[in-house]
Protein backbone atom coordinates (compact mmCIF):
# COMPACT_ATOMS: atom_id res chain seq x y z
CA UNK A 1 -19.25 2.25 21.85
CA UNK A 2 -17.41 4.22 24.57
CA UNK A 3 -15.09 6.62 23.27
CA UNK A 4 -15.70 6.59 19.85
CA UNK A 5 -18.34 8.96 18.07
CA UNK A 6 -17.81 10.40 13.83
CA UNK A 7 -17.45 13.87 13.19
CA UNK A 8 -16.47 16.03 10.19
CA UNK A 9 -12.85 16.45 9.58
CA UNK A 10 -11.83 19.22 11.04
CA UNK A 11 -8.00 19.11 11.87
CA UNK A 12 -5.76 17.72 13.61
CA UNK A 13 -4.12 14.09 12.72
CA UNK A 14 -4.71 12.03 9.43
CA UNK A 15 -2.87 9.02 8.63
CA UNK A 16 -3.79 7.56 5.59
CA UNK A 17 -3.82 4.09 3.20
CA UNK A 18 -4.42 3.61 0.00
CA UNK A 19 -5.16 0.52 -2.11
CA UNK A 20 -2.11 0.01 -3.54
CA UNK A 21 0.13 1.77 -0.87
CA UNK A 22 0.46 2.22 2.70
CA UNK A 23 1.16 5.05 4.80
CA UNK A 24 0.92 4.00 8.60
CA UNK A 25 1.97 5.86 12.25
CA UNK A 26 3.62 3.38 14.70
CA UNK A 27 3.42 4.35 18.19
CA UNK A 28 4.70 2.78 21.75
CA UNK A 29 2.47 -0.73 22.25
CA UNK A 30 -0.74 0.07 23.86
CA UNK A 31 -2.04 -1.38 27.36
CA UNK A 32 -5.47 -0.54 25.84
CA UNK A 33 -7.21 -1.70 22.63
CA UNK A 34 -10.18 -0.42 20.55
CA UNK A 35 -11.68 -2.73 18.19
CA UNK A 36 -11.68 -1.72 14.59
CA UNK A 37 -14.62 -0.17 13.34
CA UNK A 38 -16.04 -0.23 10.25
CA UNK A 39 -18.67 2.30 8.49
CA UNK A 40 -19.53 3.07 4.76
CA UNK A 41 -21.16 6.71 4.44
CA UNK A 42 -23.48 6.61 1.52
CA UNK A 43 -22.37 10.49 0.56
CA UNK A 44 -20.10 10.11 -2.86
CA UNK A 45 -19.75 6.31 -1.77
CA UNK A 46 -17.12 7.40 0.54
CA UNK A 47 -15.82 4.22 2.43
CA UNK A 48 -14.03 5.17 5.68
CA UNK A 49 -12.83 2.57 7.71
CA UNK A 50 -10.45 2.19 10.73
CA UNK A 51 -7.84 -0.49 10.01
CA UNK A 52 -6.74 -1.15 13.87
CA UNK A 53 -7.53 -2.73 17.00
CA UNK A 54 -5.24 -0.46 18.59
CA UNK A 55 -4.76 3.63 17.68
CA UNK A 56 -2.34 5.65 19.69
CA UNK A 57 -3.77 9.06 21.18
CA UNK A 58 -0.71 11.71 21.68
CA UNK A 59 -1.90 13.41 24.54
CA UNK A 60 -2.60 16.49 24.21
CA UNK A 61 -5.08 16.25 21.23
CA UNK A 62 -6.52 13.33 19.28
CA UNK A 63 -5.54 10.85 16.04
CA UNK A 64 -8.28 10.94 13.27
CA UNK A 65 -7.92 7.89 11.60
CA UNK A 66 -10.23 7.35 8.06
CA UNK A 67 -10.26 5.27 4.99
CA UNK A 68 -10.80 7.54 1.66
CA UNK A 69 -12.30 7.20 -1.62
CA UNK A 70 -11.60 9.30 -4.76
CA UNK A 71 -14.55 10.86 -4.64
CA UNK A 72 -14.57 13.02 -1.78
CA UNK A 73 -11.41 13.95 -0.38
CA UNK A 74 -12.35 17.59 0.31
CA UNK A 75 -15.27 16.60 2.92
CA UNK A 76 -15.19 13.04 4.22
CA UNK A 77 -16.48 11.46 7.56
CA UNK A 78 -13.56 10.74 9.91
CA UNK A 79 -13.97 8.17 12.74
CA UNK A 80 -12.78 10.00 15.35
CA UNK A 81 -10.83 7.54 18.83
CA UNK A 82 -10.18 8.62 22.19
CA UNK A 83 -7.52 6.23 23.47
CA UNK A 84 -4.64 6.08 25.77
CA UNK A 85 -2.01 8.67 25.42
CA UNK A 86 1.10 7.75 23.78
CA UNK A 87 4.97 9.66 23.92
CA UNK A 88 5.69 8.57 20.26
CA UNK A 89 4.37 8.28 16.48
CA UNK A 90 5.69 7.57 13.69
CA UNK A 91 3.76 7.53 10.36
CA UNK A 92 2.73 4.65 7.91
CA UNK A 93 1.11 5.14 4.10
CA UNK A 94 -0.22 1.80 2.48
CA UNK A 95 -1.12 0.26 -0.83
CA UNK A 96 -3.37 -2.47 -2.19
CA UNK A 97 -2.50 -4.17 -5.70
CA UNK A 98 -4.31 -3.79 -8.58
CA UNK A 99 -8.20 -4.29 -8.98
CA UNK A 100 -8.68 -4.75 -5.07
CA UNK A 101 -10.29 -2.65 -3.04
CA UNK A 102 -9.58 -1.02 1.06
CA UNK A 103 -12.65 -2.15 3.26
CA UNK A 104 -11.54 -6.13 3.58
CA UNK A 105 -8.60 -6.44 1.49
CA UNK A 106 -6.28 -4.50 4.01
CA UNK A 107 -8.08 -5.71 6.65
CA UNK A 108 -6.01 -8.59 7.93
CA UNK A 109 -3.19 -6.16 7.67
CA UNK A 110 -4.45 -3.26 9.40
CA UNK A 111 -5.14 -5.61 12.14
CA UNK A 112 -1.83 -7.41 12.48
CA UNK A 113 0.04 -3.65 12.60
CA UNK A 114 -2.66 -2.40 15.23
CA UNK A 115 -1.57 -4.70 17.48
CA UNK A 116 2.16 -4.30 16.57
CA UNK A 117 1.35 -0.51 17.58
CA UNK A 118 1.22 0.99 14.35
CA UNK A 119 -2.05 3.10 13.01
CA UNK A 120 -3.04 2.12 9.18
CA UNK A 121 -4.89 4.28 6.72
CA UNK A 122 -5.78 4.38 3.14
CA UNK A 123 -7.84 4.90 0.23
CA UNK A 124 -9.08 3.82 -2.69
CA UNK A 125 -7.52 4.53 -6.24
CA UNK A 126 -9.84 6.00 -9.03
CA UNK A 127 -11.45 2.91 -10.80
CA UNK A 128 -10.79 0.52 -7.60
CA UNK A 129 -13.37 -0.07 -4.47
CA UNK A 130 -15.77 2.67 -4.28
CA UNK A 131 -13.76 5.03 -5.82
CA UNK A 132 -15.54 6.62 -8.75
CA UNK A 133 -14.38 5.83 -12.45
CA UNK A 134 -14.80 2.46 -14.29
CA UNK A 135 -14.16 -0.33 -12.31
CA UNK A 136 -10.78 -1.70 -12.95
CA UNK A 137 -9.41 1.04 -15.30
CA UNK A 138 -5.84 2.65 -15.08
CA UNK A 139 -5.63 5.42 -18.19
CA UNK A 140 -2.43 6.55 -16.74
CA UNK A 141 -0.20 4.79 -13.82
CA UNK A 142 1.85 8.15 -13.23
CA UNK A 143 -1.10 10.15 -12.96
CA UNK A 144 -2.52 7.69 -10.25
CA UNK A 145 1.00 7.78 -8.42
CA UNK A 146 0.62 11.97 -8.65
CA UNK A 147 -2.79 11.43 -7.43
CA UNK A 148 -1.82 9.42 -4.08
CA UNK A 149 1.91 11.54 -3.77
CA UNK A 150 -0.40 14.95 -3.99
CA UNK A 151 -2.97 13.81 -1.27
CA UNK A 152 -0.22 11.58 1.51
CA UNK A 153 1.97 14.51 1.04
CA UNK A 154 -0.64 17.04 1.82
CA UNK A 155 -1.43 15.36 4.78
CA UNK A 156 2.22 14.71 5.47
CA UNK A 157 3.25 18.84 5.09
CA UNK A 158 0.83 19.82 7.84
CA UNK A 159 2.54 21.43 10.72
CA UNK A 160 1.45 18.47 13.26
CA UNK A 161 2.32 16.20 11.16
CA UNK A 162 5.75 16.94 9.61
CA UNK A 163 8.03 15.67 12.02
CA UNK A 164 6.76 11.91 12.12
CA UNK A 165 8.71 9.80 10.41
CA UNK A 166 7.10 8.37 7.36
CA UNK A 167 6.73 4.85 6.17
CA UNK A 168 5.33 2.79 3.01
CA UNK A 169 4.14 -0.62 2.33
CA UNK A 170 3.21 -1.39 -1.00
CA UNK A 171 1.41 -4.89 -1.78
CA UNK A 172 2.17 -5.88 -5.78
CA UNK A 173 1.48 -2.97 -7.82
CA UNK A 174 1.06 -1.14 -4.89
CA UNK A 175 5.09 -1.80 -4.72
CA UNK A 176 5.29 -0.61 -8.17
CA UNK A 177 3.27 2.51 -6.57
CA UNK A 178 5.40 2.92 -3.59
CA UNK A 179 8.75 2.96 -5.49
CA UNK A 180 7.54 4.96 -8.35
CA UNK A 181 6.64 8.03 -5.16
CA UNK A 182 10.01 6.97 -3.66
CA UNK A 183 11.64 8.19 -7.39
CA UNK A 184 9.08 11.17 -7.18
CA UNK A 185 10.07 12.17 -3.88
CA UNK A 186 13.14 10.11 -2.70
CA UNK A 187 14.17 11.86 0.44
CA UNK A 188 10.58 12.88 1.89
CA UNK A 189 10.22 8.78 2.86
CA UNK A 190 11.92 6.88 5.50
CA UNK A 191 11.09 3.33 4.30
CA UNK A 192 9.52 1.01 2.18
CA UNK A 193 7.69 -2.79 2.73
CA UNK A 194 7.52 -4.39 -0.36
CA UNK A 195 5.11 -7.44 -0.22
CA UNK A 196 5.97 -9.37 -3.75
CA UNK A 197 6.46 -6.23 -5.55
CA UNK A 198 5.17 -5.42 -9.40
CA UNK A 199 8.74 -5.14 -10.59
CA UNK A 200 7.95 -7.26 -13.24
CA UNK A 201 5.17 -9.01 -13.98
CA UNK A 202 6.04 -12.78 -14.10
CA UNK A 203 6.50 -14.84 -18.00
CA UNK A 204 3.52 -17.07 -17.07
CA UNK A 205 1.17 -14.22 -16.72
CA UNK A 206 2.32 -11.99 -19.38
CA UNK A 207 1.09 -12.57 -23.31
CA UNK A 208 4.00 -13.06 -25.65
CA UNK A 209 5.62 -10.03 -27.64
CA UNK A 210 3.19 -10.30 -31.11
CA UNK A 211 -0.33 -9.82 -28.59
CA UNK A 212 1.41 -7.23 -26.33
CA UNK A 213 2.46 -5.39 -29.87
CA UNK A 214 -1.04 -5.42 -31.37
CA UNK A 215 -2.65 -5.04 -27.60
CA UNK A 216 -0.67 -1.42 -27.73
CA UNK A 217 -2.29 -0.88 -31.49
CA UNK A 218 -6.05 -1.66 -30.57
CA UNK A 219 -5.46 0.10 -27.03
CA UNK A 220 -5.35 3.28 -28.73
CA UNK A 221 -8.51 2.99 -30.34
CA UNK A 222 -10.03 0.58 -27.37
CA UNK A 223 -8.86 1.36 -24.19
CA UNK A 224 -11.02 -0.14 -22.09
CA UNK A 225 -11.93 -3.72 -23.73
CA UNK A 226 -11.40 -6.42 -21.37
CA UNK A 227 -9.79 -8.26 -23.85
CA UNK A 228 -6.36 -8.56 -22.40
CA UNK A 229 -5.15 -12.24 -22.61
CA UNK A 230 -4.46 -13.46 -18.87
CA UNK A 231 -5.13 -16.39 -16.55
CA UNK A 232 -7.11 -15.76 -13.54
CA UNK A 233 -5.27 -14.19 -10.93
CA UNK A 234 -7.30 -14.98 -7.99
CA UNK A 235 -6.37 -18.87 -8.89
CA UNK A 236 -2.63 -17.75 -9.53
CA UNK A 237 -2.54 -15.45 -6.28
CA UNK A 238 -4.61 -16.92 -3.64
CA UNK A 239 -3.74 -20.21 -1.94
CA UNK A 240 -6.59 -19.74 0.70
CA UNK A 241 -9.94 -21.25 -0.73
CA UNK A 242 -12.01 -19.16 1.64
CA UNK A 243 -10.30 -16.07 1.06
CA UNK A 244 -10.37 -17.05 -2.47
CA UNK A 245 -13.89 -17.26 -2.51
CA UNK A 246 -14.27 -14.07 0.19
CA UNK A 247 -12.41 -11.84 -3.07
CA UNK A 248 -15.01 -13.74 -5.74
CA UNK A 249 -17.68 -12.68 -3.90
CA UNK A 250 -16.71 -9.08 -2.83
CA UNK A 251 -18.68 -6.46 -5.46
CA UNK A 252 -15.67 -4.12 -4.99
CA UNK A 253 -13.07 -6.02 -6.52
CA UNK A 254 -12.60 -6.13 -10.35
CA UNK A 255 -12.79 -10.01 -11.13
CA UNK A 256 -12.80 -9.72 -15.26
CA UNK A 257 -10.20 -9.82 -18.10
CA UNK A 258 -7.56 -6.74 -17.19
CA UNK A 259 -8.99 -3.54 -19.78
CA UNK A 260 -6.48 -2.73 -22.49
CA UNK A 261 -5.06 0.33 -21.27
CA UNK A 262 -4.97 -0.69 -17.75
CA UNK A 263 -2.76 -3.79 -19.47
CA UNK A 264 -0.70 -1.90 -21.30
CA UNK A 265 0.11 1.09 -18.62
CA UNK A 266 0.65 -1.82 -15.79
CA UNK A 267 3.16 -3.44 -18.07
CA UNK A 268 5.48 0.07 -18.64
CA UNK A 269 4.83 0.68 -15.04
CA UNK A 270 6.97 -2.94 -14.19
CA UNK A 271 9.52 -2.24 -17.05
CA UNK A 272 10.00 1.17 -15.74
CA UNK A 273 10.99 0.18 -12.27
CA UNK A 274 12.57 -3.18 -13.56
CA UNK A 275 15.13 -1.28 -16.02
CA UNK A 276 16.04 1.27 -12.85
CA UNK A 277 16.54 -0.90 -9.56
CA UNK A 278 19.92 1.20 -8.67
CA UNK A 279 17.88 3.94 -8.03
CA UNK A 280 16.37 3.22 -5.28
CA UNK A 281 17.83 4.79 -1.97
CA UNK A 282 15.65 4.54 0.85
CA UNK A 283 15.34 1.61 3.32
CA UNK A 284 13.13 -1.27 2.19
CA UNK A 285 12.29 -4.60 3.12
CA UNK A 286 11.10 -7.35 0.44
CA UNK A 287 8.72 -10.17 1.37
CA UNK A 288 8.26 -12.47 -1.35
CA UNK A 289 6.61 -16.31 -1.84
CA UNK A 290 9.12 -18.73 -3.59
CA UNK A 291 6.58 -19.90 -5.50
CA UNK A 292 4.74 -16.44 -6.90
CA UNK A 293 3.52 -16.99 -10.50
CA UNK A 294 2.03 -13.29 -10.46
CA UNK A 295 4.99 -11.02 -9.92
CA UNK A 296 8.65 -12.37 -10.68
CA UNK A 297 10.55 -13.67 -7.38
CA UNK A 298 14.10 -13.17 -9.20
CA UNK A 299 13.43 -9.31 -10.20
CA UNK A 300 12.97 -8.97 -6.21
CA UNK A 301 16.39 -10.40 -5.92
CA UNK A 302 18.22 -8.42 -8.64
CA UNK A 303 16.73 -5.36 -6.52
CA UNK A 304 17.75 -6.23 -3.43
CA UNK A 305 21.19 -6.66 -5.36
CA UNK A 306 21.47 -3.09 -7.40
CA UNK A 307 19.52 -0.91 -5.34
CA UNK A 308 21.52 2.24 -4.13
CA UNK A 309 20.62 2.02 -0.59
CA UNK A 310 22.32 0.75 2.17
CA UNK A 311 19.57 -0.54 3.89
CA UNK A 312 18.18 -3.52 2.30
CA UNK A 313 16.64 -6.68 3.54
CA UNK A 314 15.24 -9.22 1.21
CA UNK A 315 13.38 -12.45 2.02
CA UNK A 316 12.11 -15.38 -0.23
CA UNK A 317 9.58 -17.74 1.28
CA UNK A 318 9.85 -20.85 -0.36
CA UNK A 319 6.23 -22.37 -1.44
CA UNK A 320 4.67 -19.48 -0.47
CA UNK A 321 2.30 -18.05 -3.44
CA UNK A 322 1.47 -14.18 -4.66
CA UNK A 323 -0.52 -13.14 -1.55
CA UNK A 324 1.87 -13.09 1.08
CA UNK A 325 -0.28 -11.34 3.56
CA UNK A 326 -3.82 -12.48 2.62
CA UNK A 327 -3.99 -15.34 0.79
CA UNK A 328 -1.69 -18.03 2.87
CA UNK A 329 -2.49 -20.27 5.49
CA UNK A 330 -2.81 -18.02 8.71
CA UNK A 331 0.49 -19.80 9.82
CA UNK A 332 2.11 -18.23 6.95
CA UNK A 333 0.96 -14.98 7.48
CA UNK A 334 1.69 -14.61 10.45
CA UNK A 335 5.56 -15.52 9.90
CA UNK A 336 5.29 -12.73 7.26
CA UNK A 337 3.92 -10.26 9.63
CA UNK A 338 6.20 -10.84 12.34
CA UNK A 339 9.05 -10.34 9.80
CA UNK A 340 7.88 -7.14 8.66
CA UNK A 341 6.87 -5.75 12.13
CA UNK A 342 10.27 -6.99 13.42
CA UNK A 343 12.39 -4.33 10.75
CA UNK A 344 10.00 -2.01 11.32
CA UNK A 345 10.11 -2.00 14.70
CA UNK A 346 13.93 -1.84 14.68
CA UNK A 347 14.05 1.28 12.74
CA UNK A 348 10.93 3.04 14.16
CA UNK A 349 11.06 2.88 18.11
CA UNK A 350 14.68 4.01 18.39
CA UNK A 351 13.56 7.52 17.02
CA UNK A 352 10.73 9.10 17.67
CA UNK A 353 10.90 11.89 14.91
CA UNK A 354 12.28 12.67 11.70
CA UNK A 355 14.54 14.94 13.50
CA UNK A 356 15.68 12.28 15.67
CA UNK A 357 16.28 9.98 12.76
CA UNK A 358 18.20 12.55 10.63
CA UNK A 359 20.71 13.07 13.42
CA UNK A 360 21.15 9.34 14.17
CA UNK A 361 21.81 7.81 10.80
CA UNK A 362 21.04 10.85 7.86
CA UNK A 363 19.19 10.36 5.10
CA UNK A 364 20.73 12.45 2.10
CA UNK A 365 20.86 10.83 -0.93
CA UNK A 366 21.03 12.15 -4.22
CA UNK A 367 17.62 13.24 -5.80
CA UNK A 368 16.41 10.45 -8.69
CA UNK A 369 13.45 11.53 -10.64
CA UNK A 370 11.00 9.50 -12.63
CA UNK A 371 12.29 10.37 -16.35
């Protein structure tokens, strides 16, 4: 295809997503379009993927835009796009929920922020995709959320980079992800989407208090049993038949019983954030479906209610299920999408840096830390 040929990283710009958290660049809208392009590079099972139909080229050097895995951070294939040039970026991290996987779970949503104008990145967490480590295993959420803060903020801290302003979007337990690197770091991002956060993981999915007490006994001993009691979350999650099916079918996605320590560490992860709402300061928007039965509508709420910032937006969709972005009738989505790109929009394209930002509204809140 015209313009477009791989390389090895070398420099320059890197934007990048992750499975359970988004990190994106927004731009100016584009006159010109490049399709999305999609390549897996057998070295370490790398997948590197670009999420857009659309990437912004600043002029005076070009945007290297990749998916990740775990495996190989230090020497991946980049998929490198010469495009239009563009006055202003703005950057965009994003994250997948648990046991899904980059390559066609984000796809729908790198697509619908491409053509908003925004560039969409990620990779996969340890245990998830084609990442290495057993499939479907979280040993420790906080040393998965130092894993994704060490690598975005790397790419963050590099001199071309630090002055774009710096956005999340976290998809259920990638919300859980995106607020628990907001606590880490709650002044280095500029906003949050929260797509039907894991604040708290909803009554009808959770076992009762005797199985999660002896679930924490054997998980010592066990950790990775599939044994933890749950209904299927694909049914619970996924309104779309085909997409249902599209997720059954995908060899990437972890479709069995949640593992014991995965269980167990998701669980604290959701009480964590659920017994510490006021401490969240920076901008967000909530999405949620009315009718979730995966992650708890009303927790969403009592956020929106205690949370410390100033800048909050909250929005319930009645009858819509767990997968907001995914999983609904395309009408749906869509409505979601044009939400989300409409506050996004309104706080990205008046400033075109950090800098710019700072000076127009100022962003100093008091430093929270994860206890």
């Amino acid at each position: 295809m015209d313009g477009i040929n791989y390389e090895e990283v070398s420099s320059r710009k890197l934007v990048c997503l992750s499975l359970s958290v988004l990190f994106f660049s927004s731009c100016v809208k584009l006159d010109v379009l490049v399709p999305g392009i999609h390549t897996e590079c057998s070295r370490d099972e790398a997948l590197h993927m670009s999420m857009v139909s659309g990437v912004p080229r600043p002029q005076s050097y070009d945007l290297y835009l990749s998916w990740y895995s775990a495996t190989c951070l230090s020497s991946p294939f980049l998929l490198r796009l010469t495009i239009v040039s563009v006055s202003h970026l703005r950057c965009f991290f994003s994250f997948l929920g648990y046991a899904m996987e980059c390559s066609i779970s984000m796809r729908g949503t790198g697509t619908q922020l491409a053509k908003a104008g925004y560039a969409v990145y990620g990779i996969d967490y340890e245990g998830h995709g084609k990442s290495s480590g057993l499939q479907g295993f979280v040993p420790m959420f906080d040393e998965l959320v130092n894993d994704v803060s060490e690598h975005f903020t790397s790419i963050c801290e590099r001199r071309e980079n630090k002055t774009l302003m710096r956005y999340l979007l976290g998809e259920s337990m990638g919300g859980a992800v995106a607020l628990h690197l907001h606590r880490k770091e709650p002044t280095f991002w500029d906003g949050a989407v929260l797509v039907a956060p894991m604040c708290k993981i909803s009554e009808e999915m959770k076992p009762n208090p005797l199985v999660i007490f002896i679930l924490k006994l054997l998980g010592k001993l066990f950790p990775t049993w599939k044994i933890v009691p749950s209904k299927d979350i694909i049914d619970k999650a996924v309104k779309n038949p085909e997409w249902r099916m599209e997720i059954r079918n995908n060899p990437y996605c972890y479709k069995g019983k949640p593992r014991l320590k995965t269980g167990i560490e998701l669980l604290k992860a959701s009480l964590d954030i659920q017994t510490s709402l006021e401490e969240v300061s920076l901008p967000f928007l909530i999405v949620h479906g009315g009718d979730d039965s995966v992650t708890d509508p009303s927790v969403s709420q009592s956020l929106y209610e205690s949370a410390y910032s100033d800048d909050r937006s909250f929005k319930l969709y009645p009858g819509m299920w767990h997968a907001l972005t995914s999983g609904e009738p395309q009408e749906n989505i869509d409505l979601v999408f044009s939400d989300i790109i409409a506050w996004l929009d309104e706080r990205t394209i008046p400033c075109s840096s950090r800098t710019e930002k700072e000076h127009k509204i100022g962003h100093d809140h008091p430093k929270l830390r994860l206890s």
